[in-house]
PDB file of N, CA and C in Angstrom:
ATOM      1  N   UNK A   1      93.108 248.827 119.345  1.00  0.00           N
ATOM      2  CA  UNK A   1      94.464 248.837 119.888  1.00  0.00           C
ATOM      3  C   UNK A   1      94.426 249.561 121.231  1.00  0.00           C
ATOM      4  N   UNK A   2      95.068 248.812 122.335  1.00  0.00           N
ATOM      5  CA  UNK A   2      94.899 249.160 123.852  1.00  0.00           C
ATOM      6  C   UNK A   2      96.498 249.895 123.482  1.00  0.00           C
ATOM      7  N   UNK A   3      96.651 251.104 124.261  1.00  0.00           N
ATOM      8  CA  UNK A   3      97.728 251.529 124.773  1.00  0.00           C
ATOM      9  C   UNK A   3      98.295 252.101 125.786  1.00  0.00           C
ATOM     10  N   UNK A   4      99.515 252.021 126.393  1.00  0.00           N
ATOM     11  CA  UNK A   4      99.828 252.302 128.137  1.00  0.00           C
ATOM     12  C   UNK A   4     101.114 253.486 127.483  1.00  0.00           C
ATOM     13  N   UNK A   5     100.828 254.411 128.277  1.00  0.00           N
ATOM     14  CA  UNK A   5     101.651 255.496 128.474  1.00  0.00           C
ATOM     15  C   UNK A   5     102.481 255.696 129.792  1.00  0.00           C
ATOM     16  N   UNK A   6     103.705 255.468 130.183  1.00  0.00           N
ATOM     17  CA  UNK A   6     104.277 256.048 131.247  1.00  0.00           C
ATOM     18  C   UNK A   6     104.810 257.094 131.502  1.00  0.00           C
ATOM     19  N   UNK A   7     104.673 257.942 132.378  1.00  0.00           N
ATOM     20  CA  UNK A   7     105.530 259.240 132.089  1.00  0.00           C
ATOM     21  C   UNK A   7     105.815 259.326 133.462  1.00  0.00           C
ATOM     22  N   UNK A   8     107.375 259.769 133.089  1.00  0.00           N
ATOM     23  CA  UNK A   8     108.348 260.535 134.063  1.00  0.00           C
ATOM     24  C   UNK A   8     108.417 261.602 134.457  1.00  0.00           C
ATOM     25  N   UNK A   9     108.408 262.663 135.235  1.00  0.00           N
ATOM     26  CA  UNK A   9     109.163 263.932 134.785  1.00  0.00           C
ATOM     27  C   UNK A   9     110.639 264.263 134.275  1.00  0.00           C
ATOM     28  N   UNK A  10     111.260 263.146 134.776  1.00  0.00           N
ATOM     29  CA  UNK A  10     113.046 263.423 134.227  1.00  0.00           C
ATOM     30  C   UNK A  10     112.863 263.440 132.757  1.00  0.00           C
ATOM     31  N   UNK A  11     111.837 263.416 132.227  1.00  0.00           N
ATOM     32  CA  UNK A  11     112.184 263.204 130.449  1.00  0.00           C
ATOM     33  C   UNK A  11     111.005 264.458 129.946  1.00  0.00           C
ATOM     34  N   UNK A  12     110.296 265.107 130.678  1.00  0.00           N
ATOM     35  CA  UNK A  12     109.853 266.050 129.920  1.00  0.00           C
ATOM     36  C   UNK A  12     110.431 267.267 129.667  1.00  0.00           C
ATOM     37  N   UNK A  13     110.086 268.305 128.411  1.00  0.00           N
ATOM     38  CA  UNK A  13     110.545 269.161 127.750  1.00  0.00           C
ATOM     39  C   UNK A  13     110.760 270.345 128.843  1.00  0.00           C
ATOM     40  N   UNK A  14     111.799 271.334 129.268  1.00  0.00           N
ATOM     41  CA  UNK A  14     112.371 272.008 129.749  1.00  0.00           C
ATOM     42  C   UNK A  14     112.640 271.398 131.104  1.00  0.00           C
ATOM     43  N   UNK A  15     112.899 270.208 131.487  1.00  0.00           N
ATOM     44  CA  UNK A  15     113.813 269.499 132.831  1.00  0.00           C
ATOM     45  C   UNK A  15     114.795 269.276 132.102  1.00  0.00           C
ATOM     46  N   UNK A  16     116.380 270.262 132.768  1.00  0.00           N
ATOM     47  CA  UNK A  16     117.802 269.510 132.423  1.00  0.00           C
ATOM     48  C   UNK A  16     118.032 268.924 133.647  1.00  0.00           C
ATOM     49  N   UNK A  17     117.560 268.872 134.968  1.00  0.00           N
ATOM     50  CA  UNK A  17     118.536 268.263 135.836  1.00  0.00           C
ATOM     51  C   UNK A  17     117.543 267.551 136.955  1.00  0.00           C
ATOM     52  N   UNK A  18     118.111 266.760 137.403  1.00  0.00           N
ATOM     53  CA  UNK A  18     116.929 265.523 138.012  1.00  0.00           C
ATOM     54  C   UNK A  18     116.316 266.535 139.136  1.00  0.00           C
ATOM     55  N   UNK A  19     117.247 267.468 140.249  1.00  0.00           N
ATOM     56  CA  UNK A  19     116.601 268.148 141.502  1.00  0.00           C
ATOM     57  C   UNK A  19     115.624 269.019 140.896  1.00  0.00           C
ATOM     58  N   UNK A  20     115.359 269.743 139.440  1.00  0.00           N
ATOM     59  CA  UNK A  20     114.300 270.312 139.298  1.00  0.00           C
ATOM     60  C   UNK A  20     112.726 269.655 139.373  1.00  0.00           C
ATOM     61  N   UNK A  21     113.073 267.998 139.462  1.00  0.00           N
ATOM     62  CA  UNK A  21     111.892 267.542 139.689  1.00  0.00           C
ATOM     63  C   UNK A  21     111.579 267.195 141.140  1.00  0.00           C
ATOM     64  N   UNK A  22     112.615 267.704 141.887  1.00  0.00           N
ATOM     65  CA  UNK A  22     112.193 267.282 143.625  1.00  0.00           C
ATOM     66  C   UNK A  22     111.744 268.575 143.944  1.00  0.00           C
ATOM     67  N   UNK A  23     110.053 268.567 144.476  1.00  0.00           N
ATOM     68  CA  UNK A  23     109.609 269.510 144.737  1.00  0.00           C
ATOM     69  C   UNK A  23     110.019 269.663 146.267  1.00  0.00           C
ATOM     70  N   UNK A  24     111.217 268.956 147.568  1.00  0.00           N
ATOM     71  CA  UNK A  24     111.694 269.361 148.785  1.00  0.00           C
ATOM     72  C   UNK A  24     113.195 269.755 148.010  1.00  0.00           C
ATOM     73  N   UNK A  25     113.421 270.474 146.974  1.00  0.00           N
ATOM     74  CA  UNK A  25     114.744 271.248 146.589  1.00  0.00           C
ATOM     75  C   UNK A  25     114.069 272.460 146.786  1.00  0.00           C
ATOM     76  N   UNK A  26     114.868 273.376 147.635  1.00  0.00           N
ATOM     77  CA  UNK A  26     114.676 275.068 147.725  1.00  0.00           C
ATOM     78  C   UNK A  26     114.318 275.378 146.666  1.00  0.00           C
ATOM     79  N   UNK A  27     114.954 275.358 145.973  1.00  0.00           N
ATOM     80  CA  UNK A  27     115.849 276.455 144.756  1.00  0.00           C
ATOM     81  C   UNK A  27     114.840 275.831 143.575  1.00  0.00           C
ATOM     82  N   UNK A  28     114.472 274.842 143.792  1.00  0.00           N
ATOM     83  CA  UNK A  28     112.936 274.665 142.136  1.00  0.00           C
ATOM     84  C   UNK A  28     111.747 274.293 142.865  1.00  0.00           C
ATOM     85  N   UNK A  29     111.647 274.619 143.740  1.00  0.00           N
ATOM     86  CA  UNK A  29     110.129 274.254 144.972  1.00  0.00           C
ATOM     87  C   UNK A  29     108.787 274.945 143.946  1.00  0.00           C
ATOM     88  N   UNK A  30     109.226 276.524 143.810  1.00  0.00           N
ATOM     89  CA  UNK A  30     108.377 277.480 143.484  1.00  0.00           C
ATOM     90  C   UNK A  30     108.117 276.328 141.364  1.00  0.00           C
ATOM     91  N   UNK A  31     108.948 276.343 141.266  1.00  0.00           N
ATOM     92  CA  UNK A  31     108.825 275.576 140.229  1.00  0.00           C
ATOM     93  C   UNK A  31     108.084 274.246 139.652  1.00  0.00           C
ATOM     94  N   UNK A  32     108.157 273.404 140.685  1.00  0.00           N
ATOM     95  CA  UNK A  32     107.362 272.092 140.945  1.00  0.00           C
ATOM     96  C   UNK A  32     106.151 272.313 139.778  1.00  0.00           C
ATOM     97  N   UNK A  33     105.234 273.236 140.510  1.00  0.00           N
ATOM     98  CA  UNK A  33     103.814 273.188 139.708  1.00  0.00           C
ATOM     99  C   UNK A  33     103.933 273.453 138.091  1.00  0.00           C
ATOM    100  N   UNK A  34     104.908 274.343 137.923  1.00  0.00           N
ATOM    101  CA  UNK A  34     105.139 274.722 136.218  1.00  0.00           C
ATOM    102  C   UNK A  34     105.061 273.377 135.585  1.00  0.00           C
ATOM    103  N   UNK A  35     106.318 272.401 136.285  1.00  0.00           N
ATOM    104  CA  UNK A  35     107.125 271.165 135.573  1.00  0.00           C
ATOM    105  C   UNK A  35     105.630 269.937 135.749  1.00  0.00           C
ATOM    106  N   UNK A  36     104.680 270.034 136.658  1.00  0.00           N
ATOM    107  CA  UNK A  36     103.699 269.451 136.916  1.00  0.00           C
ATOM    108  C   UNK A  36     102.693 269.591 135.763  1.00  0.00           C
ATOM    109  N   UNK A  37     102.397 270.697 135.131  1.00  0.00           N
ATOM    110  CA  UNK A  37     101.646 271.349 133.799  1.00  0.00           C
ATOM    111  C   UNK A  37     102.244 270.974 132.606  1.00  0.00           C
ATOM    112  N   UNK A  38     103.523 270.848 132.536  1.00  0.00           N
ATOM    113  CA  UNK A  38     104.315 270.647 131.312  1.00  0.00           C
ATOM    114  C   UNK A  38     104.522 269.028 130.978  1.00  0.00           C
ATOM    115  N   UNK A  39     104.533 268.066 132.412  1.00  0.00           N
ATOM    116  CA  UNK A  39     104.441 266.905 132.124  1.00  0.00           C
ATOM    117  C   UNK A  39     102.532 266.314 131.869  1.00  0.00           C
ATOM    118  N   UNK A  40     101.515 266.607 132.613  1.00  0.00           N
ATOM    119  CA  UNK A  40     100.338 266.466 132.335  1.00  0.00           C
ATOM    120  C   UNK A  40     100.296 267.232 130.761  1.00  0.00           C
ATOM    121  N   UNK A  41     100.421 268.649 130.376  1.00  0.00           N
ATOM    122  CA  UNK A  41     100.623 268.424 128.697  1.00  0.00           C
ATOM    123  C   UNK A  41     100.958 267.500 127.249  1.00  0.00           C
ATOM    124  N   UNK A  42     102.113 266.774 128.333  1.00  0.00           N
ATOM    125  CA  UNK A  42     103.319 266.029 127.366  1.00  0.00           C
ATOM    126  C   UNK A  42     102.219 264.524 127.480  1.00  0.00           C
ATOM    127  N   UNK A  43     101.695 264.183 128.062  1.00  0.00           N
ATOM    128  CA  UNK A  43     100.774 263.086 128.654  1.00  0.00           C
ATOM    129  C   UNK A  43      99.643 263.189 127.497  1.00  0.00           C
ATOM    130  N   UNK A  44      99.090 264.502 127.795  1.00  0.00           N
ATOM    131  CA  UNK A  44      98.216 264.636 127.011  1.00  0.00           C
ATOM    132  C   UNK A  44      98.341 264.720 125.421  1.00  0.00           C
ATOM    133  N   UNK A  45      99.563 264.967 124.883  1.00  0.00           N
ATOM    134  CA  UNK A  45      99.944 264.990 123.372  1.00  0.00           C
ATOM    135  C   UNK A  45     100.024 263.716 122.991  1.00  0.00           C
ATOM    136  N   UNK A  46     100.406 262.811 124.172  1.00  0.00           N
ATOM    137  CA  UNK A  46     101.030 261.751 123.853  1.00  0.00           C
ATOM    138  C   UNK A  46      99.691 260.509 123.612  1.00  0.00           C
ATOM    139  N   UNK A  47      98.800 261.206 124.182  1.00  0.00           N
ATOM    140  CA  UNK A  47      97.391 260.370 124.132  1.00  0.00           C
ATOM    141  C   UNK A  47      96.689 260.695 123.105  1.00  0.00           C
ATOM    142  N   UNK A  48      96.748 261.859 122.563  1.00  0.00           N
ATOM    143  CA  UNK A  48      95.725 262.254 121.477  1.00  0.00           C
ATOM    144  C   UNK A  48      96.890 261.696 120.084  1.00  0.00           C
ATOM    145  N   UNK A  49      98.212 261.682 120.134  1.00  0.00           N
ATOM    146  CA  UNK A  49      98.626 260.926 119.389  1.00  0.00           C
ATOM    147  C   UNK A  49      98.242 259.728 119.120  1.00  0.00           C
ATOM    148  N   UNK A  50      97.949 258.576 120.154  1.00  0.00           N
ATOM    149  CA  UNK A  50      97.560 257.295 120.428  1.00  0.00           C
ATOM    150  C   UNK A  50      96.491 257.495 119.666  1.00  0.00           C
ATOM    151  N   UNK A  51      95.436 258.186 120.052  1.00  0.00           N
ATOM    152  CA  UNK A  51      93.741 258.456 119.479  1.00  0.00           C
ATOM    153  C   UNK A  51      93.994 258.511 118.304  1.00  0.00           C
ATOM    154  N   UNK A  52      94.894 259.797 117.689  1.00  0.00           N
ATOM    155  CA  UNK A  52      95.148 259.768 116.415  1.00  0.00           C
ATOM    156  C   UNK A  52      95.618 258.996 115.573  1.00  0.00           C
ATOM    157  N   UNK A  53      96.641 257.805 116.119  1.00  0.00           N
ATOM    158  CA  UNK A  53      96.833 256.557 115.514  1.00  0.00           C
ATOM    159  C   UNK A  53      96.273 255.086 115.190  1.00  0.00           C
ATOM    160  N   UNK A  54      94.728 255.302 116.332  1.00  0.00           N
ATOM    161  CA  UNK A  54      94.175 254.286 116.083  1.00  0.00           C
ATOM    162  C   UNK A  54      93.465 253.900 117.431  1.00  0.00           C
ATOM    163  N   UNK A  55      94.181 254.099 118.757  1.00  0.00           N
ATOM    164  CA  UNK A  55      93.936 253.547 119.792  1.00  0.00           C
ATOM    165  C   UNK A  55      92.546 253.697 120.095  1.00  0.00           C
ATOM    166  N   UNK A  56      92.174 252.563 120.803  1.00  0.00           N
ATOM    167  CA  UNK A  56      90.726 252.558 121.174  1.00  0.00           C
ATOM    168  C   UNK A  56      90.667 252.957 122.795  1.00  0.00           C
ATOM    169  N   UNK A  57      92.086 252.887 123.303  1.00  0.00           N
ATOM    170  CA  UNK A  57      91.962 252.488 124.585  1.00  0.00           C
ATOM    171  C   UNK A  57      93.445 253.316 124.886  1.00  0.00           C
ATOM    172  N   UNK A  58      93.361 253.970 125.657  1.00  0.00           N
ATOM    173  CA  UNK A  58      94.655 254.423 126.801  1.00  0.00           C
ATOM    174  C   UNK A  58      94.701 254.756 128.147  1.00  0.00           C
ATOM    175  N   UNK A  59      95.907 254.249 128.490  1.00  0.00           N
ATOM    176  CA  UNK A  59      96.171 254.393 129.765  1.00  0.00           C
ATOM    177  C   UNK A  59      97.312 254.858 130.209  1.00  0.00           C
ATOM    178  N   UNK A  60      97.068 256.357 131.228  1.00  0.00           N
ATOM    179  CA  UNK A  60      98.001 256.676 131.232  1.00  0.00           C
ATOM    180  C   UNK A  60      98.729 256.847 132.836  1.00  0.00           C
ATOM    181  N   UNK A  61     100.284 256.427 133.051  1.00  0.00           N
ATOM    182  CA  UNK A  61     100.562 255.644 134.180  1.00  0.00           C
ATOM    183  C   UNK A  61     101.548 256.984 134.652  1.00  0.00           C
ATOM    184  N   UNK A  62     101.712 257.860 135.854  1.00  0.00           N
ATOM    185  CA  UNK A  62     102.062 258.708 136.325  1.00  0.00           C
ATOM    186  C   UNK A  62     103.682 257.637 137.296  1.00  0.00           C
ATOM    187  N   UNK A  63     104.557 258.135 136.659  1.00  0.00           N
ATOM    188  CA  UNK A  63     105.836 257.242 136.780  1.00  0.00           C
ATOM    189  C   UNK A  63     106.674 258.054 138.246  1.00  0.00           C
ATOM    190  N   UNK A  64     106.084 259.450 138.253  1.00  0.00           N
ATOM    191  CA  UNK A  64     107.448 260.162 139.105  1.00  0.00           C
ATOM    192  C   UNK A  64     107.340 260.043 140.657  1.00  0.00           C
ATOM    193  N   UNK A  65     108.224 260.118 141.445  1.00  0.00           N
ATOM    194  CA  UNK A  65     108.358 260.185 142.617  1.00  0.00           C
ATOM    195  C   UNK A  65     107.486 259.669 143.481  1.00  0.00           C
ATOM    196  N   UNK A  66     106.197 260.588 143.883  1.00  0.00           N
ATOM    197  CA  UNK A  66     105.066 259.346 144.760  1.00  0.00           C
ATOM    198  C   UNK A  66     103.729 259.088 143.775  1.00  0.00           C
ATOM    199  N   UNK A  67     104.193 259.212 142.456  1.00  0.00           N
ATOM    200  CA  UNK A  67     103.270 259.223 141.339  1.00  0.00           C
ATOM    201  C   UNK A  67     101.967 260.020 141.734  1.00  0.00           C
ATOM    202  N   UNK A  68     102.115 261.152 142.271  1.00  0.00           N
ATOM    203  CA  UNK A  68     100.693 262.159 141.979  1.00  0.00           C
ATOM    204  C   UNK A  68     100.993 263.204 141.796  1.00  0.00           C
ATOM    205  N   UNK A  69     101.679 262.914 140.223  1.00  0.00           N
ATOM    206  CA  UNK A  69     102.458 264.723 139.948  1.00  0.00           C
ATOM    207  C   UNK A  69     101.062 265.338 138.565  1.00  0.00           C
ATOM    208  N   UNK A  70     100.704 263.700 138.004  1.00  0.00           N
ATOM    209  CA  UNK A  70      99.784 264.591 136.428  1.00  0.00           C
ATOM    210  C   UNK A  70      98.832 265.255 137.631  1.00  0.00           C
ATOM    211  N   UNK A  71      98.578 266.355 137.097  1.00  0.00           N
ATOM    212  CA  UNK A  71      96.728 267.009 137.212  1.00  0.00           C
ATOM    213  C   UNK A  71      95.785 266.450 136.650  1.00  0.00           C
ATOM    214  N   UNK A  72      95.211 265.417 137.350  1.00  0.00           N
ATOM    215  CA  UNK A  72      94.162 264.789 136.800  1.00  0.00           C
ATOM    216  C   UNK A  72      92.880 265.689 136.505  1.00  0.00           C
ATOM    217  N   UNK A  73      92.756 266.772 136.624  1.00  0.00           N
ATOM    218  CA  UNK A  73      91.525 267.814 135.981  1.00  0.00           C
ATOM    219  C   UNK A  73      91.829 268.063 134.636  1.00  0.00           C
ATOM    220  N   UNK A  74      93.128 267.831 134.545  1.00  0.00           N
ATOM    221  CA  UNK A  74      93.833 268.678 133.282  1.00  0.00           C
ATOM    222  C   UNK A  74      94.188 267.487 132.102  1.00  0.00           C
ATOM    223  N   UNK A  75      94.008 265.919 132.437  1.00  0.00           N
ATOM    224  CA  UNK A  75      94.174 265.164 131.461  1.00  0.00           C
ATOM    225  C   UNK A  75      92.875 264.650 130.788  1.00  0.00           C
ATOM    226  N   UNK A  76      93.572 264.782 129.431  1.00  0.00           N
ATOM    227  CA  UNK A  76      92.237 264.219 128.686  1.00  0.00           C
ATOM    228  C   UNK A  76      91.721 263.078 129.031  1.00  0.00           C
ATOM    229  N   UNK A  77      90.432 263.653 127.979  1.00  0.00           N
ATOM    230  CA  UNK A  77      89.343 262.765 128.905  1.00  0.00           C
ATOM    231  C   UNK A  77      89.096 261.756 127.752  1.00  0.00           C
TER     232      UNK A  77
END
């Protein structure tokens, strides 16, 4: 079983409001990198779930803004 993962940041765990994901907002700039760790995490649960369900195969598709928010050092391998 092949599987595709997309991820947003507007939908990961501690974002309530869309400007916390614009890293040119003042006021969550310093923040950016936290919400950057927490979505490459959420990526990564979401893949070892896949593994754990069967998948032979995943792919995972970085959805936000100019799409180079996951840390690719930091996603499983």
């Amino acid at each position: 079983m092949r599987v595709y993962i997309s991820v947003d940041m507007e939908g990961i765990a501690g974002v309530v409001h869309e400007s916390q994901t614009d890293p040119t907002t003042p006021a969550f700039a310093a923040e950016y990198g936290r919400f950057r760790r927490l979505m490459t995490a959420e990526a990564n649960a979401a893949v070892e779930g896949a593994l754990a369900a069967g998948a032979t195969r995943v792919l995972v598709n970085d959805s936000h803004w100019h799409m180079r928010n996951l840390l690719a050092e930091e996603l499983h391998q």
